[in-house]
Protein backbone atom coordinates (compact mmCIF):
# COMPACT_ATOMS: atom_id res chain seq x y z
CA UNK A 1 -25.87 -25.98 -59.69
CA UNK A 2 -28.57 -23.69 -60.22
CA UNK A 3 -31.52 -23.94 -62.64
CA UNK A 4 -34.35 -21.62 -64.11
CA UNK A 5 -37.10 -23.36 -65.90
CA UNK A 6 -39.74 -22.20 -67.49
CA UNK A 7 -43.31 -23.08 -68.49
CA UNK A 8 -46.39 -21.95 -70.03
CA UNK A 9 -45.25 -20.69 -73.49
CA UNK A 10 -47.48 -21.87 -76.36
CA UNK A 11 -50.18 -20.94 -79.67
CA UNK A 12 -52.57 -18.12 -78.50
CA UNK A 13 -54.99 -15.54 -81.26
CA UNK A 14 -54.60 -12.15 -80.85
CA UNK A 15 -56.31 -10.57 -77.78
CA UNK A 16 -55.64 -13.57 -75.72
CA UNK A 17 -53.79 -14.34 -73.18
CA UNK A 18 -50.54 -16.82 -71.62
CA UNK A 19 -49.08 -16.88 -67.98
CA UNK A 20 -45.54 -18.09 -68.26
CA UNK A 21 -43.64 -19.10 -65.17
CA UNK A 22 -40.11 -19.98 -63.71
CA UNK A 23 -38.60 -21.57 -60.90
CA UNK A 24 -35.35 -21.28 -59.77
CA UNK A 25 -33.37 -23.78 -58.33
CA UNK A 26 -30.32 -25.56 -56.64
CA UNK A 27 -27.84 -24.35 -54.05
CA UNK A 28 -29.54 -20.99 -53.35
CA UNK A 29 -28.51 -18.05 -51.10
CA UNK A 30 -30.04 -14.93 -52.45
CA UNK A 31 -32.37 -13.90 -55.66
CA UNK A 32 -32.01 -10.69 -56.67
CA UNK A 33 -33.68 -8.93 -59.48
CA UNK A 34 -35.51 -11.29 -61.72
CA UNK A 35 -36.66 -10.43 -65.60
CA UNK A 36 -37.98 -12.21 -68.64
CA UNK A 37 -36.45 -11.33 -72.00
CA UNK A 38 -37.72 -12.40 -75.60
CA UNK A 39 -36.71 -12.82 -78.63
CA UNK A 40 -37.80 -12.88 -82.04
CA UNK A 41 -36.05 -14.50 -85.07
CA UNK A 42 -34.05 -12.29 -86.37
CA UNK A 43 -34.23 -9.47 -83.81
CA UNK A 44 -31.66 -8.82 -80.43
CA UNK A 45 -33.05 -10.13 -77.42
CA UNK A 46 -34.80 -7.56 -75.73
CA UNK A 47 -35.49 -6.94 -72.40
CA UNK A 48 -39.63 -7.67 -71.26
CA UNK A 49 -40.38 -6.81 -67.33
CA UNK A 50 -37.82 -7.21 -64.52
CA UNK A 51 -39.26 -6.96 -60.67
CA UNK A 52 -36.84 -6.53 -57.87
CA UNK A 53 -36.69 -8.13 -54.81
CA UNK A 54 -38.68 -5.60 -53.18
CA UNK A 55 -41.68 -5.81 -55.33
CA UNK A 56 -40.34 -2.92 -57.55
CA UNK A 57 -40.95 -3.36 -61.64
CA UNK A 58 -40.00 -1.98 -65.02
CA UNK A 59 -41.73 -2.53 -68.02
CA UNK A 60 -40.86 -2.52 -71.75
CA UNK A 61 -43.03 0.33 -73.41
CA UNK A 62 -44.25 -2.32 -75.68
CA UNK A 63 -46.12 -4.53 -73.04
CA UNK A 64 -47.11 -1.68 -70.31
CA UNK A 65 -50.62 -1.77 -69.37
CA UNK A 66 -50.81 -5.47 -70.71
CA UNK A 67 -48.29 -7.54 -69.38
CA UNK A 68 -47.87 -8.28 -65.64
CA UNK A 69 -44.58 -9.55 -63.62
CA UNK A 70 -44.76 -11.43 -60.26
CA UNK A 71 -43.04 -13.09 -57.86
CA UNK A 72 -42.84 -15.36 -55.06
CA UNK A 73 -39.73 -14.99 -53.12
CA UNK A 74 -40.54 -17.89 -50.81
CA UNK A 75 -40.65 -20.27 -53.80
CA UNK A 76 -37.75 -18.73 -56.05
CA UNK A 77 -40.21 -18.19 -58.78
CA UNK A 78 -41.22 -15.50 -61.71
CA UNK A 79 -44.51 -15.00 -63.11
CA UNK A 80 -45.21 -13.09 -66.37
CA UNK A 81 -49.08 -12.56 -67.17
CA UNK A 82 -49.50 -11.54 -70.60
CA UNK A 83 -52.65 -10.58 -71.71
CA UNK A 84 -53.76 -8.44 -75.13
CA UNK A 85 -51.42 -10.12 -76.80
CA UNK A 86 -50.49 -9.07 -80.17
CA UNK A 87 -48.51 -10.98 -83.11
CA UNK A 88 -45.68 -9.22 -82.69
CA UNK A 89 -45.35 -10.21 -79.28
CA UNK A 90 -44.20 -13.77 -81.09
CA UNK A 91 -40.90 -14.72 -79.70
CA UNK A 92 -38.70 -17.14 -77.54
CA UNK A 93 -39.48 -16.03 -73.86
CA UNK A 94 -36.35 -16.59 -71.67
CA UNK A 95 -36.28 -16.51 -67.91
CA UNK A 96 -33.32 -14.44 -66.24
CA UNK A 97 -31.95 -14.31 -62.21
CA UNK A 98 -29.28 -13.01 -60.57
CA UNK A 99 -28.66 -15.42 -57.92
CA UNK A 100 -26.39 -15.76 -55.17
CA UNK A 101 -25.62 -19.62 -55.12
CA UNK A 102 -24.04 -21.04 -51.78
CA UNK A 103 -20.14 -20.56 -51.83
CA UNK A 104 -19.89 -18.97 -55.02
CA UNK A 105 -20.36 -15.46 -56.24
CA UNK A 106 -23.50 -14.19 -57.83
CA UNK A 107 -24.24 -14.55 -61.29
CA UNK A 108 -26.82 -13.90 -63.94
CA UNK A 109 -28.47 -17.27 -64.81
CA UNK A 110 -30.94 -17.97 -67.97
CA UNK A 111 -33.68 -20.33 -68.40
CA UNK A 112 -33.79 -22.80 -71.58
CA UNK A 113 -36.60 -20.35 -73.18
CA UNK A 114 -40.28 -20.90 -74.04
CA UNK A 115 -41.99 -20.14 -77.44
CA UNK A 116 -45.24 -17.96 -77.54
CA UNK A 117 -46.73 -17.80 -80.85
CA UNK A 118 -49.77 -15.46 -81.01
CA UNK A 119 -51.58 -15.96 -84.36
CA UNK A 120 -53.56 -13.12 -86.40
């Protein structure tokens, strides 16, 4: 079975900053592209910052120039560093893969989700 889980949401002012993080885990081949969503109550979950296995990344217009993804391929994790953070950036972070587990196709996979709350 694989697993994303993530850490580091929590209560932040405005202007601050959070690092959230995932690790992936289980019976794993390949990781492909890997992405953080969010979503806020009442609102679609929308797509954050996705980096490829390559290095390559796409941003949301709403977090360019303050939110950075990472990753270490070696250790099947995702990073996101958010800095600047505004109050509308309050929303359930989730964690997303698509991994190639051992004897099975690939798949996307999701993480449980982390809150960040950023106050005003």
């Amino acid at each position: 079975q694989v697993q994303l889980v993530e850490s580091g949401g929590g209560l932040v002012q405005s202007g601050g900053s959070l690092r959230l993080s995932c690790v992936a885990s289980g019976s794993i081949l390949s990781v492909y592209a890997m992405a953080w969503y969010r979503q806020a109550p009442g609102k679609q979950r929308e797509l954050v910052a996705v980096i490829i296995s390559g290095g390559g990344t796409d941003y949301a217009d709403s977090v360019k120039d303050r939110f950075t993804i990472s990753r270490d391929n070696a250790k099947n994790t995702v990073n996101l560093q958010m800095n600047s953070l505004k109050p509308e950036d309050t929303a359930v972070y989730y964690c997303n893969a698509r991994i190639k587990p051992l004897g099975l196709p690939a798949a996307n996979y999701w993480g449980q989700g982390t809150q960040v709350t950023v106050s005003s």
